[in-house]
N, C-alpha and C. Protein backbone atom coordinates (compact mmCIF):
# COMPACT_ATOMS: atom_id res chain seq x y z
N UNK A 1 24.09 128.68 -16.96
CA UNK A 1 24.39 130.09 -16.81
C UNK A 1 25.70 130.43 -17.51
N UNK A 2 25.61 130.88 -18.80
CA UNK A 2 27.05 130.48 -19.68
C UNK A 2 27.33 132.28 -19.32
N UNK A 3 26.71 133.26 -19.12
CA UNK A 3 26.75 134.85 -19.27
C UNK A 3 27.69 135.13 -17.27
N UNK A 4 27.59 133.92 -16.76
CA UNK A 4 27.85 134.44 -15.29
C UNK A 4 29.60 134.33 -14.91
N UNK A 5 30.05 135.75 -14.74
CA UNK A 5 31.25 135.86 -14.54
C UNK A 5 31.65 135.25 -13.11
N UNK A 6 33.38 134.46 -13.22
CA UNK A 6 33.73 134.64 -12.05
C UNK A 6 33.99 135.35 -10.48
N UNK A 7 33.49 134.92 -9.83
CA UNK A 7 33.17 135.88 -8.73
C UNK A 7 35.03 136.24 -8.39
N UNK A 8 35.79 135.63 -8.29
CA UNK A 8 37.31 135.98 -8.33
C UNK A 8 37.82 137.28 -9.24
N UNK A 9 37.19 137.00 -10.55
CA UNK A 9 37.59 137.40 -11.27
C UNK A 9 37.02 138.91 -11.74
N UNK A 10 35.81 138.88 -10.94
CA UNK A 10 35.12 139.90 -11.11
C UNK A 10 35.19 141.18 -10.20
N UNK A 11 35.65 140.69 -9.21
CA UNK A 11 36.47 141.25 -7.86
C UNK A 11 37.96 142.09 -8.22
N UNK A 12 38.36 141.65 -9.03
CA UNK A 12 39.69 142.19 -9.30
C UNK A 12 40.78 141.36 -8.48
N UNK A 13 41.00 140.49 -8.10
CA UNK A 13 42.19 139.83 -7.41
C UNK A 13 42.96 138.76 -8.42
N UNK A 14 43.82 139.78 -8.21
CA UNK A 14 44.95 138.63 -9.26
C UNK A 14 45.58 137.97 -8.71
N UNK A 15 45.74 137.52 -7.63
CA UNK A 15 46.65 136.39 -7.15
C UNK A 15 45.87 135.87 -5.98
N UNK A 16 45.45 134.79 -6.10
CA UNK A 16 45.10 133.83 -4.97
C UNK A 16 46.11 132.93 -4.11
N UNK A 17 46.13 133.73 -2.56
CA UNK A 17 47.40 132.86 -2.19
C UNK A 17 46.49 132.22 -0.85
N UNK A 18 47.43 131.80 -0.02
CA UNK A 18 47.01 130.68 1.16
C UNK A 18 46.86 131.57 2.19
N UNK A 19 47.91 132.62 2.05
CA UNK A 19 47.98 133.40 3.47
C UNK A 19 47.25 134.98 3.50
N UNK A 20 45.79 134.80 2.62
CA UNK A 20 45.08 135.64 2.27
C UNK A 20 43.81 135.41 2.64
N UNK A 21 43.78 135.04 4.59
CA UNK A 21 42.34 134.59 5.04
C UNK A 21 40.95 135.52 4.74
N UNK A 22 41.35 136.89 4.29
CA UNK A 22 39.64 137.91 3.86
C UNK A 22 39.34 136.33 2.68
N UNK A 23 39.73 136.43 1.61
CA UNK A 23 39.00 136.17 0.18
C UNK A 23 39.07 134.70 1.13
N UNK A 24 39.86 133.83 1.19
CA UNK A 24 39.50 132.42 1.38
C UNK A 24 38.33 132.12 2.97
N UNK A 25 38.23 133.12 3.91
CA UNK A 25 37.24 133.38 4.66
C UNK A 25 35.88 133.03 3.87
N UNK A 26 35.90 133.65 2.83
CA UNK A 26 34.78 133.92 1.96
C UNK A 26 34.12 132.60 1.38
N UNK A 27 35.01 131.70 1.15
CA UNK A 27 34.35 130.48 0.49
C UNK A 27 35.04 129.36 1.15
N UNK A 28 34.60 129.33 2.65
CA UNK A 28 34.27 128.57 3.77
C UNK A 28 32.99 128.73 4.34
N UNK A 29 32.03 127.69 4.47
CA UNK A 29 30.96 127.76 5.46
C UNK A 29 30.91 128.08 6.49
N UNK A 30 30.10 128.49 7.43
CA UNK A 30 30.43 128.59 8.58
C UNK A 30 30.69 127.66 9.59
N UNK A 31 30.41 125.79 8.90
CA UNK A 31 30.83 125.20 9.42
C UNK A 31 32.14 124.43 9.54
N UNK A 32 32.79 125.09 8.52
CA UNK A 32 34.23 124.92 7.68
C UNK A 32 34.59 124.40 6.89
N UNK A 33 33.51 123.89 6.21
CA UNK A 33 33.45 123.09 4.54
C UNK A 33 33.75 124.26 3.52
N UNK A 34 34.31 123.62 2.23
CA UNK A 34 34.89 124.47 1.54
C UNK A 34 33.09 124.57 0.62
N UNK A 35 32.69 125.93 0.16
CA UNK A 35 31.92 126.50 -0.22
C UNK A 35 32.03 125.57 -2.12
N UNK A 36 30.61 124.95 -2.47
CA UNK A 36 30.93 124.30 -4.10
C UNK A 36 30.70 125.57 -4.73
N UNK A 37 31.38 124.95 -5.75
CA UNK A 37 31.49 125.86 -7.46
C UNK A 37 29.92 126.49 -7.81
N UNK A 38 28.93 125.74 -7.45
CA UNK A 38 28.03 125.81 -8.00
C UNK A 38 27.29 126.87 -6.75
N UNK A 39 27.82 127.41 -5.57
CA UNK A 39 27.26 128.26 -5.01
C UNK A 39 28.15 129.91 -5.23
N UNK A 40 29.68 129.27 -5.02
CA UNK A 40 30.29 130.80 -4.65
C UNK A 40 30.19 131.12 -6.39
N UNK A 41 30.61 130.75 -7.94
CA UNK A 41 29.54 131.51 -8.80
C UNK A 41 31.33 131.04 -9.21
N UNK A 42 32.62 130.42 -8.72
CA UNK A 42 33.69 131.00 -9.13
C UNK A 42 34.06 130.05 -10.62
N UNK A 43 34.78 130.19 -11.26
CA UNK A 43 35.45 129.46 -12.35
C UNK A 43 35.99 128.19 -12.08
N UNK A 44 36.38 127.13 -12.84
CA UNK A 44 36.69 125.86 -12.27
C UNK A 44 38.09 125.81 -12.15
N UNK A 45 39.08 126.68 -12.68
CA UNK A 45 40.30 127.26 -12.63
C UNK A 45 40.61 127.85 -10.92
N UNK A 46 39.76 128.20 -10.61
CA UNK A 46 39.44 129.68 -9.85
C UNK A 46 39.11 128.81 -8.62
N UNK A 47 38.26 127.99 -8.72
CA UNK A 47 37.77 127.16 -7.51
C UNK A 47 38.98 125.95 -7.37
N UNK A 48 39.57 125.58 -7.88
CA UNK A 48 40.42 124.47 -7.87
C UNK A 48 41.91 125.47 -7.11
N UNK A 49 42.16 126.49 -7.15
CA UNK A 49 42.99 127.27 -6.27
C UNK A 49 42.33 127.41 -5.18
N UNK A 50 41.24 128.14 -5.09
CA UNK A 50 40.94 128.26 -3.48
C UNK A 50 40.85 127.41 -3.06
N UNK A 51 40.21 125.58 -3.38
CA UNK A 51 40.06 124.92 -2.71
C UNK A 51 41.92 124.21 -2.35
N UNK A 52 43.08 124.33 -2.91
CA UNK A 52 44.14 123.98 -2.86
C UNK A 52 44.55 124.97 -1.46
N UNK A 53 44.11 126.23 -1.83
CA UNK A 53 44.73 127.68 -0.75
C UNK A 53 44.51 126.77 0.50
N UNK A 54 42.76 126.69 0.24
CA UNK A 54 41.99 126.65 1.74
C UNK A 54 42.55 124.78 2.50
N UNK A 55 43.19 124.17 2.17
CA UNK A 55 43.62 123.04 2.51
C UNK A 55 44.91 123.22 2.66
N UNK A 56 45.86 124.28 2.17
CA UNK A 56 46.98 124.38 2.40
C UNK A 56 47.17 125.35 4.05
N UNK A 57 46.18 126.19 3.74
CA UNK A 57 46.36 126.99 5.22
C UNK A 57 45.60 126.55 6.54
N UNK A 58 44.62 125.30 6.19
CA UNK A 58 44.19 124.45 6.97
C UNK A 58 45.69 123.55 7.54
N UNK A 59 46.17 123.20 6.78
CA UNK A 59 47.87 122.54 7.21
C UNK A 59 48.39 123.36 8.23
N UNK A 60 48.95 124.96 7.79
CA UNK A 60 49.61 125.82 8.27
C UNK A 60 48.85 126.47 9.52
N UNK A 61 47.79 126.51 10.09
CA UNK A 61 47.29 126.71 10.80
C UNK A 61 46.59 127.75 10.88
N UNK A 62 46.57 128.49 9.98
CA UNK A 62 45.80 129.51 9.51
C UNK A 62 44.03 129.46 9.70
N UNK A 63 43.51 128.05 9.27
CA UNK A 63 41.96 128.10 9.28
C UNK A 63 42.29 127.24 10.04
N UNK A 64 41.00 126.97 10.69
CA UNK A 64 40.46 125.98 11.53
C UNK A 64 39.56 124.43 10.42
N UNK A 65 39.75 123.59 11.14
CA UNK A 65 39.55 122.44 10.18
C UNK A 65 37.69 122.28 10.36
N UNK A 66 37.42 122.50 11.40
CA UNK A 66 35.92 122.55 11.74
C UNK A 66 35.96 123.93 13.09
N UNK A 67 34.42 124.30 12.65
CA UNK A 67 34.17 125.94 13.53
C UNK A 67 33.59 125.30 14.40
């Protein structure tokens, strides 16, 4: 799928941070696995931040490690 835009990017959000649980909500399962590249549609740039966010605010207490 070389035509399929980043879902990040396509959204309009320019800054992906940790303490931004809407968007990182988003590419967590509902069982609290981080969502693959090959489902949420995002860039490998793009996915390699959220998955950094979503492990950093798993630290900070922000997410839960399992739902």
């Amino acid at each position: 799928y070389q035509n399929r835009k980043c879902q990040i990017t396509k959204t309009g959000v320019k800054y992906i941070d940790y303490k931004n649980l809407y968007l990182l909500g988003r590419y967590v399962s509902r069982w609290g696995r981080i969502v693959p590249r090959y489902y949420s549609g995002n860039s490998l740039q793009n996915q390699k931040k959220v998955a950094n966010d979503v492990k950093r605010a798993r630290h900070m207490a922000l997410l839960p490690f399992v739902k």
